[in-house]
PDB file of N, CA and C in Angstrom:
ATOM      1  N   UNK A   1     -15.744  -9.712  -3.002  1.00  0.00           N
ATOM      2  CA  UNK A   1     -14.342  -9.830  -2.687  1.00  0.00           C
ATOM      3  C   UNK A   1     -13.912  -8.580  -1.915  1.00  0.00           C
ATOM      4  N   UNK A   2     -13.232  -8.603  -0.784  1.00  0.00           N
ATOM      5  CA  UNK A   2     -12.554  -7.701  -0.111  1.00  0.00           C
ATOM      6  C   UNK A   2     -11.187  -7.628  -0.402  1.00  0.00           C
ATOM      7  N   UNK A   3     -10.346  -5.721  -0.746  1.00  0.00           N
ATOM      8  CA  UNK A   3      -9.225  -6.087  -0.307  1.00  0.00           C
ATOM      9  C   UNK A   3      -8.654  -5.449   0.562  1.00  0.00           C
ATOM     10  N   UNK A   4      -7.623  -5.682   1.014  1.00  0.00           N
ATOM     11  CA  UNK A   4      -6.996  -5.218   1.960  1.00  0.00           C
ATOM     12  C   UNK A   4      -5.225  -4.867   1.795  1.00  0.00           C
ATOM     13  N   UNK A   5      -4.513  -3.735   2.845  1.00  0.00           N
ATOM     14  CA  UNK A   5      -3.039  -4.213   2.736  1.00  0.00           C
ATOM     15  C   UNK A   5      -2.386  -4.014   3.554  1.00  0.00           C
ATOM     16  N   UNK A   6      -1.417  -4.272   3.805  1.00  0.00           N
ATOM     17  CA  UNK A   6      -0.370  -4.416   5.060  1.00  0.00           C
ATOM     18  C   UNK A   6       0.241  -3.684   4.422  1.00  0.00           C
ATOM     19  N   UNK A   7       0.994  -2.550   5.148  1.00  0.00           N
ATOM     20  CA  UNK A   7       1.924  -1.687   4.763  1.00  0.00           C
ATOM     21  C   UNK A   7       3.354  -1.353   5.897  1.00  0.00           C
ATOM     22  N   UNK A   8       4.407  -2.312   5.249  1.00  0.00           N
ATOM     23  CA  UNK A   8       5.431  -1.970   6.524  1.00  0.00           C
ATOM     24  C   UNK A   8       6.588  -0.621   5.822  1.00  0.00           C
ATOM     25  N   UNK A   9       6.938  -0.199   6.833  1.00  0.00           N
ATOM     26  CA  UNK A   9       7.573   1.068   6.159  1.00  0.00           C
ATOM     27  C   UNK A   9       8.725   1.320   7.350  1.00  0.00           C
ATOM     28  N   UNK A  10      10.132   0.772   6.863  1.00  0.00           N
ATOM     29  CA  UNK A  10      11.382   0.632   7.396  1.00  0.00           C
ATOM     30  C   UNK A  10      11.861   2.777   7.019  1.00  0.00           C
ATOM     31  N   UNK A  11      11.848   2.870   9.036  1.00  0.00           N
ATOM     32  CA  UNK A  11      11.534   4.503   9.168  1.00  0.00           C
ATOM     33  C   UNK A  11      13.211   4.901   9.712  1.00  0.00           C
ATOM     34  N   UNK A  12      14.183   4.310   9.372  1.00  0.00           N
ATOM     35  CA  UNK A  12      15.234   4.312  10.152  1.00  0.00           C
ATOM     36  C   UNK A  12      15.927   3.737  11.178  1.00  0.00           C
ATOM     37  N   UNK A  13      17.006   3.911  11.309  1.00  0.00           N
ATOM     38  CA  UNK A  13      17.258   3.160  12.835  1.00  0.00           C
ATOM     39  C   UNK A  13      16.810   1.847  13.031  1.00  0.00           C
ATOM     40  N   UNK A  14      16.837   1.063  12.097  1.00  0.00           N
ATOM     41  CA  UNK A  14      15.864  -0.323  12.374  1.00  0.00           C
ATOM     42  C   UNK A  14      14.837   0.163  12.852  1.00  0.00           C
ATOM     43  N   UNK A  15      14.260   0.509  12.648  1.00  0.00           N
ATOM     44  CA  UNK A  15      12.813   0.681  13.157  1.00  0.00           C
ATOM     45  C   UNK A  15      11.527   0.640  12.101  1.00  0.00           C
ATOM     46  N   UNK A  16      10.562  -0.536  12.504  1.00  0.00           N
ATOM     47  CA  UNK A  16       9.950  -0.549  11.620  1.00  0.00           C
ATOM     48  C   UNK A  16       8.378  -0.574  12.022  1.00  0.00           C
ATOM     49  N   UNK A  17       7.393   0.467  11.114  1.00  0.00           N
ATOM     50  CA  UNK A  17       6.308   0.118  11.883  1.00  0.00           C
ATOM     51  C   UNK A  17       5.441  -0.575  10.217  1.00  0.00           C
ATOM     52  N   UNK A  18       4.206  -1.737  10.870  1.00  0.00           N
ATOM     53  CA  UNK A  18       3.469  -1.954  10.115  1.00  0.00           C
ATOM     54  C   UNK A  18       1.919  -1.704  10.152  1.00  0.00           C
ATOM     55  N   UNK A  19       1.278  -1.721   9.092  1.00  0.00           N
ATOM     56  CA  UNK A  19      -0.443  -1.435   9.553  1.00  0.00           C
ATOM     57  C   UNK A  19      -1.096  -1.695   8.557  1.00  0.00           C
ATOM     58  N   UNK A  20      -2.233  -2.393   9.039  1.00  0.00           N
ATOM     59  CA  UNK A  20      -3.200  -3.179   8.230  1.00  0.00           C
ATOM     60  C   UNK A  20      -4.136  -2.084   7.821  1.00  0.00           C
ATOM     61  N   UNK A  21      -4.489  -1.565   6.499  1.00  0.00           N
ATOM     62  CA  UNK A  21      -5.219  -0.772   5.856  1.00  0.00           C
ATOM     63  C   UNK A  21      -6.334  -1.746   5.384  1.00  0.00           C
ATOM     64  N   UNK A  22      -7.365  -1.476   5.972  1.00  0.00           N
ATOM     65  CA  UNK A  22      -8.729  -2.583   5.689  1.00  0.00           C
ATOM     66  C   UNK A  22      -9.392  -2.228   4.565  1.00  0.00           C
ATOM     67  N   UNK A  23      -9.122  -0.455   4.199  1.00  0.00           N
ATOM     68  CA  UNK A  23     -10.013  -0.189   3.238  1.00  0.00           C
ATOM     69  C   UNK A  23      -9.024   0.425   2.259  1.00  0.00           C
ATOM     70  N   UNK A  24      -9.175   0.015   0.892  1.00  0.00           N
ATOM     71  CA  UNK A  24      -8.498   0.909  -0.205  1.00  0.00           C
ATOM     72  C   UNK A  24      -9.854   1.552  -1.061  1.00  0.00           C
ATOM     73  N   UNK A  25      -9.205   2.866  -1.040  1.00  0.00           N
ATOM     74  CA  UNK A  25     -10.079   3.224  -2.527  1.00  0.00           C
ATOM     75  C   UNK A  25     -10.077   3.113  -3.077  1.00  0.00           C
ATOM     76  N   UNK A  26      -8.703   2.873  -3.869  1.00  0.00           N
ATOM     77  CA  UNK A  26      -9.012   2.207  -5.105  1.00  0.00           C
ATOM     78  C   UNK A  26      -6.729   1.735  -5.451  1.00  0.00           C
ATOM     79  N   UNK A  27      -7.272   0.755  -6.679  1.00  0.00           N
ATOM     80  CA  UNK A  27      -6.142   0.041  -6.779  1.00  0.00           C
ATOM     81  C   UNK A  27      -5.422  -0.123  -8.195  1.00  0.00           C
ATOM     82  N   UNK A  28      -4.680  -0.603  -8.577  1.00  0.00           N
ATOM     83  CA  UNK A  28      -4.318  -1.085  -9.705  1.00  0.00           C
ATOM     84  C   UNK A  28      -2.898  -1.914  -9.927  1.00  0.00           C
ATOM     85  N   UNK A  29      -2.836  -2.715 -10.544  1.00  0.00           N
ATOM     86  CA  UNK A  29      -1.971  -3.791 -10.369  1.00  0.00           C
ATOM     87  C   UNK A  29      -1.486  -4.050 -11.998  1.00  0.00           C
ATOM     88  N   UNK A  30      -0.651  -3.651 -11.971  1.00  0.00           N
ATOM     89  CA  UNK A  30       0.123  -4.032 -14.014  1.00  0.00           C
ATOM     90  C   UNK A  30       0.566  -5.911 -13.713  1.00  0.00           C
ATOM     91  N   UNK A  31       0.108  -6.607 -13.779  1.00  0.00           N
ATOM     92  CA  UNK A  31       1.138  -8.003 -14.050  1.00  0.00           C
ATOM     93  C   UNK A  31       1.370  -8.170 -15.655  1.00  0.00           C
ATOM     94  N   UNK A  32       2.613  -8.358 -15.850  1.00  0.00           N
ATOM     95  CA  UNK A  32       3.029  -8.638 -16.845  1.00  0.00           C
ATOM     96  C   UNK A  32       3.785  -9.778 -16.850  1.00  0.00           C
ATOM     97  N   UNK A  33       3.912 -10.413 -17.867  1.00  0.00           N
ATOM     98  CA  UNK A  33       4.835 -11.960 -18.049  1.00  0.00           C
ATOM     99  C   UNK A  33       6.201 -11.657 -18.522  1.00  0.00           C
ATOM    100  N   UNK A  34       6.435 -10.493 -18.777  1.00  0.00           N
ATOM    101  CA  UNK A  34       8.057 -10.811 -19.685  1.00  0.00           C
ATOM    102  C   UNK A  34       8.453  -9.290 -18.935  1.00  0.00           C
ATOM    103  N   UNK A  35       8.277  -8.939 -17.538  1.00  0.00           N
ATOM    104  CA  UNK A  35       9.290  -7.816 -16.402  1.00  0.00           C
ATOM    105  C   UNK A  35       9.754  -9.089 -15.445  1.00  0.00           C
ATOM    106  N   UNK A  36      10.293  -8.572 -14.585  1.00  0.00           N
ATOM    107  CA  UNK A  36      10.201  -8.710 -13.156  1.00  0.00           C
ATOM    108  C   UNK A  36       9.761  -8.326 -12.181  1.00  0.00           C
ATOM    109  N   UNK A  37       9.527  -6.746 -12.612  1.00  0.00           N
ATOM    110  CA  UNK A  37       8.667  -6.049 -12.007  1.00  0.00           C
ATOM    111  C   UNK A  37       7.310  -5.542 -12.430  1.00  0.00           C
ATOM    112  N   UNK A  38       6.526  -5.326 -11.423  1.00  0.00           N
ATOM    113  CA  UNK A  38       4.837  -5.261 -11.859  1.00  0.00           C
ATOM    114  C   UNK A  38       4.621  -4.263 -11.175  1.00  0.00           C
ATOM    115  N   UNK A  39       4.050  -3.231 -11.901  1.00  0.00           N
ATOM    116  CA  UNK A  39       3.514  -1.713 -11.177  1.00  0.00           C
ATOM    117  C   UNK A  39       2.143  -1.895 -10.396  1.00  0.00           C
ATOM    118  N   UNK A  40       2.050  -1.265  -9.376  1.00  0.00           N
ATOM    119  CA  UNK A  40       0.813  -0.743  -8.887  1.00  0.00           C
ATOM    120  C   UNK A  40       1.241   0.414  -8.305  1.00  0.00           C
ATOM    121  N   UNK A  41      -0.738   0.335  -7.481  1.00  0.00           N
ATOM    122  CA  UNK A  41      -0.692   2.060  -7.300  1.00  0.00           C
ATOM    123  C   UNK A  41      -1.801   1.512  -6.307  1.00  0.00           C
ATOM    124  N   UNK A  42      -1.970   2.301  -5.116  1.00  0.00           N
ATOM    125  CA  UNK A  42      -3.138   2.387  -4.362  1.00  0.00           C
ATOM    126  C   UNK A  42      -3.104   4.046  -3.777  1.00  0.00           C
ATOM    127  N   UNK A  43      -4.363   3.651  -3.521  1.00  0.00           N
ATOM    128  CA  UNK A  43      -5.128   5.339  -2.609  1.00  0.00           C
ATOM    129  C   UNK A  43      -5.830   4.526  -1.543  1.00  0.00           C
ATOM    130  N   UNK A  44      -5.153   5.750  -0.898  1.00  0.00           N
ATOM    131  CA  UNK A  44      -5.697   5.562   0.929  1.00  0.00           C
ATOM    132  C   UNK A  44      -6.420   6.548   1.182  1.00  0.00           C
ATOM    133  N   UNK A  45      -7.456   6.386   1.769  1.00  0.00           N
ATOM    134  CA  UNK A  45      -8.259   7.709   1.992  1.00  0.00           C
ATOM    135  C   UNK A  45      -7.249   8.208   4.022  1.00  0.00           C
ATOM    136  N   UNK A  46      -6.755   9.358   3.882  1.00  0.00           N
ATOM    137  CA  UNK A  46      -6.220   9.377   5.096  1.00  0.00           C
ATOM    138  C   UNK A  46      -6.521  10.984   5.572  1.00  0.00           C
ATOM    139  N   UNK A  47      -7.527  11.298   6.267  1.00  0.00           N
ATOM    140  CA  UNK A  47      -8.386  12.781   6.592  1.00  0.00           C
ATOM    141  C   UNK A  47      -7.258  13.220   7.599  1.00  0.00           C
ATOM    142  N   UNK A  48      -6.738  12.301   8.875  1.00  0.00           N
ATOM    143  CA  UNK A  48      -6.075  12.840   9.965  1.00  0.00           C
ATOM    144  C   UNK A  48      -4.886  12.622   9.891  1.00  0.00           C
ATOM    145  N   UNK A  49      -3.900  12.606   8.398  1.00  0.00           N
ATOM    146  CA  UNK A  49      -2.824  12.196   8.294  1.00  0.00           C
ATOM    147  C   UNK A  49      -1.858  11.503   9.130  1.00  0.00           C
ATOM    148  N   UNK A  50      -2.520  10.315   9.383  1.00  0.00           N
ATOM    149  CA  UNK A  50      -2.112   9.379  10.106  1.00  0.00           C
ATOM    150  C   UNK A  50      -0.786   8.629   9.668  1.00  0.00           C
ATOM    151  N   UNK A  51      -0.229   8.569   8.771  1.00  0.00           N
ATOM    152  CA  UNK A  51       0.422   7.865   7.719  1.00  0.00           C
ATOM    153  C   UNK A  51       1.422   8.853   7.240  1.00  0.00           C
ATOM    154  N   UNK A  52       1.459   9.630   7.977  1.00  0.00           N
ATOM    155  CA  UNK A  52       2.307  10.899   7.218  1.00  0.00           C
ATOM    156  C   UNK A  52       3.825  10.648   6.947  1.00  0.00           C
ATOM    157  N   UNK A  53       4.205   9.317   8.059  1.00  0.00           N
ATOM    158  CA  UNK A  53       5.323   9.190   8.193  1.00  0.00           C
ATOM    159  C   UNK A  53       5.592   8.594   7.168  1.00  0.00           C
ATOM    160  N   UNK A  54       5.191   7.829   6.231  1.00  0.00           N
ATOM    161  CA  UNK A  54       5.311   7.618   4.933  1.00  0.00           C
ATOM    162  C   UNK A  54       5.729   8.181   3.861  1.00  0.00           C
ATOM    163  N   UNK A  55       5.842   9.359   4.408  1.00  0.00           N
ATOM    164  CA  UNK A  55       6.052  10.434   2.595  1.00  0.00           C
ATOM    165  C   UNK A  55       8.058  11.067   3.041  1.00  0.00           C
ATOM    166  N   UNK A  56       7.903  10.390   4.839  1.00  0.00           N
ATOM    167  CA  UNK A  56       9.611  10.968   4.852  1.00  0.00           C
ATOM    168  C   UNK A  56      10.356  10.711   3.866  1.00  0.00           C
ATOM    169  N   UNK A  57      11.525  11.549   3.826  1.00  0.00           N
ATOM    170  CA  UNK A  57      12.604  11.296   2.431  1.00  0.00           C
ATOM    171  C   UNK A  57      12.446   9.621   2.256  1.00  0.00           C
ATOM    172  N   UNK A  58      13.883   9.152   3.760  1.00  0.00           N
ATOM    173  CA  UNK A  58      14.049   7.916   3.551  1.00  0.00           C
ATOM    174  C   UNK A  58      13.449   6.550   3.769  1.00  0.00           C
ATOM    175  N   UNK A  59      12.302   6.852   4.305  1.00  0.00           N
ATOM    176  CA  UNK A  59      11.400   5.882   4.780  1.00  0.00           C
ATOM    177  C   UNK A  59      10.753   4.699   3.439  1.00  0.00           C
ATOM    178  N   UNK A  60      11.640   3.369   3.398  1.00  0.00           N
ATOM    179  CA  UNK A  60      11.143   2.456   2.714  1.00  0.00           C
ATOM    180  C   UNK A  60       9.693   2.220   2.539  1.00  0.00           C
ATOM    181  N   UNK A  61       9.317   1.980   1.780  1.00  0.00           N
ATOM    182  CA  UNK A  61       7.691   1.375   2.258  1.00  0.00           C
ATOM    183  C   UNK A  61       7.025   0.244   1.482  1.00  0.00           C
ATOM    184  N   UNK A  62       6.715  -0.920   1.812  1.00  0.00           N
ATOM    185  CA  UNK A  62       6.541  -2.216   1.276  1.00  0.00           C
ATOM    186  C   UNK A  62       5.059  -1.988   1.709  1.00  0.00           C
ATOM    187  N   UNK A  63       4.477  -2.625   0.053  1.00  0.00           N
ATOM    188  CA  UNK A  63       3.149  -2.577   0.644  1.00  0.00           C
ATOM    189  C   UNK A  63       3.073  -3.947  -0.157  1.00  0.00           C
ATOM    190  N   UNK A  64       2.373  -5.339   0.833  1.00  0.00           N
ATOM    191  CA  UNK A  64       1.335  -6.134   0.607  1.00  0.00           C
ATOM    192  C   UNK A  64      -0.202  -6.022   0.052  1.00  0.00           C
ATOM    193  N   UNK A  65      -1.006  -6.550  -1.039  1.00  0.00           N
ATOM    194  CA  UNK A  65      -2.141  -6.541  -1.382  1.00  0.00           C
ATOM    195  C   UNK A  65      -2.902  -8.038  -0.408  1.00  0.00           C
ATOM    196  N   UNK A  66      -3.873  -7.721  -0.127  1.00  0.00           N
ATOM    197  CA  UNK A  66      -4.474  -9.269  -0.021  1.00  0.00           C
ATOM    198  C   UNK A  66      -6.161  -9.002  -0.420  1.00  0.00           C
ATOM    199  N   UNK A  67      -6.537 -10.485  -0.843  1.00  0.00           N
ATOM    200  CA  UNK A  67      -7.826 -10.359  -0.605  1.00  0.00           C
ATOM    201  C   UNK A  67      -8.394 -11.498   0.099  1.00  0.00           C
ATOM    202  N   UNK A  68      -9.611 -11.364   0.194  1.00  0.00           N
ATOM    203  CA  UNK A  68     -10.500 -12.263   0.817  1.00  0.00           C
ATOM    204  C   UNK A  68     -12.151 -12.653   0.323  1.00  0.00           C
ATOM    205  N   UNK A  69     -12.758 -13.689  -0.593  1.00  0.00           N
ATOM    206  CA  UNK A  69     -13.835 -13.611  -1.204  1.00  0.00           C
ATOM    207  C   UNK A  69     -14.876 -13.765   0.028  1.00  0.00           C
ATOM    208  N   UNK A  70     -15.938 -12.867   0.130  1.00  0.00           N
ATOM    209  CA  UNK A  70     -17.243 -12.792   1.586  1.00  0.00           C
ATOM    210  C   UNK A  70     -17.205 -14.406   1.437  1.00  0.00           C
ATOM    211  N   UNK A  71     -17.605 -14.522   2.738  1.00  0.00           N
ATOM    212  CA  UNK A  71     -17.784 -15.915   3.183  1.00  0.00           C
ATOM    213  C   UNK A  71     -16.467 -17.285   3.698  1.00  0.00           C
ATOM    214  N   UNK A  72     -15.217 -17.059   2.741  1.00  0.00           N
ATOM    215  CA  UNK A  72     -14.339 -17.442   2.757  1.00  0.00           C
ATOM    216  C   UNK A  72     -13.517 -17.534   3.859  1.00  0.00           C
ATOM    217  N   UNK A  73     -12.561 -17.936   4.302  1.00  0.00           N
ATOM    218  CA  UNK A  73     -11.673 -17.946   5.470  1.00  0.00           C
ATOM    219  C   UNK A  73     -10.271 -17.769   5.427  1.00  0.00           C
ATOM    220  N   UNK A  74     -10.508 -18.262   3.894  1.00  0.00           N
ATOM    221  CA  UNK A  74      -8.698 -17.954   3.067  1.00  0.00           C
ATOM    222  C   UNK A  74      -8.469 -16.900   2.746  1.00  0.00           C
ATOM    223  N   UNK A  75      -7.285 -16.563   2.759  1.00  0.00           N
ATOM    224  CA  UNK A  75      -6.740 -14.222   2.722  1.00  0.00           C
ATOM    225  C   UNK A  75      -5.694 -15.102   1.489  1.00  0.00           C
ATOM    226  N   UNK A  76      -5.479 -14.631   0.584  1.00  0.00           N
ATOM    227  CA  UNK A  76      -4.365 -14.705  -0.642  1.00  0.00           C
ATOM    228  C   UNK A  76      -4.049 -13.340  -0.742  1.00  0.00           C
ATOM    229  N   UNK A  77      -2.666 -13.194  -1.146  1.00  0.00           N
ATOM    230  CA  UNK A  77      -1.591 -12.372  -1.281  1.00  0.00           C
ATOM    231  C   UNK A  77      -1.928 -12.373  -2.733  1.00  0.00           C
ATOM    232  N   UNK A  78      -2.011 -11.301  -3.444  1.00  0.00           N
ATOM    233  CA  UNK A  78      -2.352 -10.944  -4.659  1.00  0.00           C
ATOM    234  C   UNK A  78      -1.209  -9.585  -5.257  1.00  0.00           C
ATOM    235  N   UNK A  79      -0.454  -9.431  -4.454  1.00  0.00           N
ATOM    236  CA  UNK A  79       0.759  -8.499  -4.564  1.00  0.00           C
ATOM    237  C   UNK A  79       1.679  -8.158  -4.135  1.00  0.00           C
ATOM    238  N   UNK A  80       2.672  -8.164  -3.970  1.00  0.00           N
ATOM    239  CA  UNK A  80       3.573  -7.187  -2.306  1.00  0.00           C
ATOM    240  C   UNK A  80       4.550  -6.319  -3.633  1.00  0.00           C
ATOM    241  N   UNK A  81       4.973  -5.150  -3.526  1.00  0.00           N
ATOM    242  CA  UNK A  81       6.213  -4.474  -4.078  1.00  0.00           C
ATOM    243  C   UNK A  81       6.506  -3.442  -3.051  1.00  0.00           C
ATOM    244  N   UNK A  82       7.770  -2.807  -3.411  1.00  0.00           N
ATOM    245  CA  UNK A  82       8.159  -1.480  -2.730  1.00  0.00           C
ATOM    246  C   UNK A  82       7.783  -0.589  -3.765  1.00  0.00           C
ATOM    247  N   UNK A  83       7.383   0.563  -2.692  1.00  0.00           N
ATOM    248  CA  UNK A  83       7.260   2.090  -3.432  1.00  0.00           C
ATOM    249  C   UNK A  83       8.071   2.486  -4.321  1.00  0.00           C
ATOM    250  N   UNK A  84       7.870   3.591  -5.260  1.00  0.00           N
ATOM    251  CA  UNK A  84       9.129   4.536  -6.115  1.00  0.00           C
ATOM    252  C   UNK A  84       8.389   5.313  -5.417  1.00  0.00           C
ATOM    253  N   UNK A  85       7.211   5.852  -5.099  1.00  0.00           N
ATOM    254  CA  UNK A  85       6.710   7.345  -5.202  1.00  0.00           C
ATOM    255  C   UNK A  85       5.517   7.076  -3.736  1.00  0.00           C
ATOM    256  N   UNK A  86       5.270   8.168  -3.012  1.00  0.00           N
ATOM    257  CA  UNK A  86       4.368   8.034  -2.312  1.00  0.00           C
ATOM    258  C   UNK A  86       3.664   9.520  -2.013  1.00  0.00           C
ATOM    259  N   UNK A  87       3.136   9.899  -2.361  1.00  0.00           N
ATOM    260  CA  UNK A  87       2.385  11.539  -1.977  1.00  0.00           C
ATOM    261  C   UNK A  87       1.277  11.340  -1.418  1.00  0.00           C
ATOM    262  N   UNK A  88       0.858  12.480  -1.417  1.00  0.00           N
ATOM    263  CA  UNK A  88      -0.844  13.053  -0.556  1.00  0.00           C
ATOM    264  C   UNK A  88      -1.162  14.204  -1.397  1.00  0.00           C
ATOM    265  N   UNK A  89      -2.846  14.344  -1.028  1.00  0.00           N
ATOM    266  CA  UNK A  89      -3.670  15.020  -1.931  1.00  0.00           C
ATOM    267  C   UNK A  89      -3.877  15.622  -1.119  1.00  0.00           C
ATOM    268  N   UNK A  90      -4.263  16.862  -0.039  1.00  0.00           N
ATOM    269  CA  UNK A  90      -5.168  17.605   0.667  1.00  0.00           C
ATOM    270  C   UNK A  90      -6.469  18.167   0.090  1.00  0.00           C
ATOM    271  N   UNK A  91      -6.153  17.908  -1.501  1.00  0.00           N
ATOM    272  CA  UNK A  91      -8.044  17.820  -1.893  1.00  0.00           C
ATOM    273  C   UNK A  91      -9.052  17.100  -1.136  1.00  0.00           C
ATOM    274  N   UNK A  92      -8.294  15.664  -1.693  1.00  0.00           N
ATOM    275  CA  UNK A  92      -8.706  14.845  -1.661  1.00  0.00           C
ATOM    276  C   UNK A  92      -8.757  13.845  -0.305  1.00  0.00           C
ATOM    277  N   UNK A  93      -7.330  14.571   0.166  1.00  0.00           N
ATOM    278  CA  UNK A  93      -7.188  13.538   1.629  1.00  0.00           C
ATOM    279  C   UNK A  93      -7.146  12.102   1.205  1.00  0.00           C
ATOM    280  N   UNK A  94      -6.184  12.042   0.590  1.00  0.00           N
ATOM    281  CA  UNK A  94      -5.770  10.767  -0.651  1.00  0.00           C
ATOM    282  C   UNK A  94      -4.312  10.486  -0.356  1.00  0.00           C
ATOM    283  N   UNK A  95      -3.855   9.449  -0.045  1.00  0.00           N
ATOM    284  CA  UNK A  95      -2.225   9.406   0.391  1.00  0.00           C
ATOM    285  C   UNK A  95      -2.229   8.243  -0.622  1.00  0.00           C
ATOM    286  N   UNK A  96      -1.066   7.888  -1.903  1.00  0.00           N
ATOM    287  CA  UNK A  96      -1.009   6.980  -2.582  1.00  0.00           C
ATOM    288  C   UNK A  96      -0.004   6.932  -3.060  1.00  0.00           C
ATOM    289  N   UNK A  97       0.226   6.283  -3.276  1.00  0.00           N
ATOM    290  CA  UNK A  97       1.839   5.304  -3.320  1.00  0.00           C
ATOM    291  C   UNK A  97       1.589   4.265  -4.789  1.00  0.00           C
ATOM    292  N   UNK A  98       2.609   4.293  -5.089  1.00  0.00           N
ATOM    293  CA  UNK A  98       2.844   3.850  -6.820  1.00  0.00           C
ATOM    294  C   UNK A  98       3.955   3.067  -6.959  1.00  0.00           C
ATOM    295  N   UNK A  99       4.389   2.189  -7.361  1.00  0.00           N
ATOM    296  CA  UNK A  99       5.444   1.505  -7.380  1.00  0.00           C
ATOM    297  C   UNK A  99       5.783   0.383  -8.632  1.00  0.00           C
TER     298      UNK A  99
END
């Protein structure tokens, strides 16, 4: 199984950019039956802080999960929420977002 995520991030001014992150390092997804809301968390591996614009004050950021099982042709949506939190590691060169 592959996953993947789309990450759109409303930067002001109507302006919105999106981008398909092919690779996560790693993930986690709370579903629960009795919230409305369901936590996750991903890590991006990001060396050339590409994504930086992400951590601005006001910059929204919606992130989509999807996957795809090898062989398959079908992509399922397995998540979408908005951020509470989004930082970076310069250890690690780790940009991750929690929500």
């Amino acid at each position: 199984m592959r996953l993947h995520a789309v990450i759109t991030a409303d930067v002001g001014n109507r302006q919105k950019r999106q981008v398909t992150i092919p690779r996560i390092e790693a993930y986690d997804v709370a579903a629960s039956l009795d919230t409305d809301a369901d936590e996750f968390s991903i890590d991006i591996s990001d060396p050339k802080r590409e994504l930086g614009y992400l951590l601005d004050r006001d910059t929204e950021v919606l992130v989509s999960l999807f996957t795809r099982s090898f062989g398959a042709a079908a992509v399922e949506q397995i998540h979408q929420g908005i951020a509470d939190d989004v930082s970076y590691s310069t250890d690690d060169q780790l940009l991750s977002i929690h929500g």
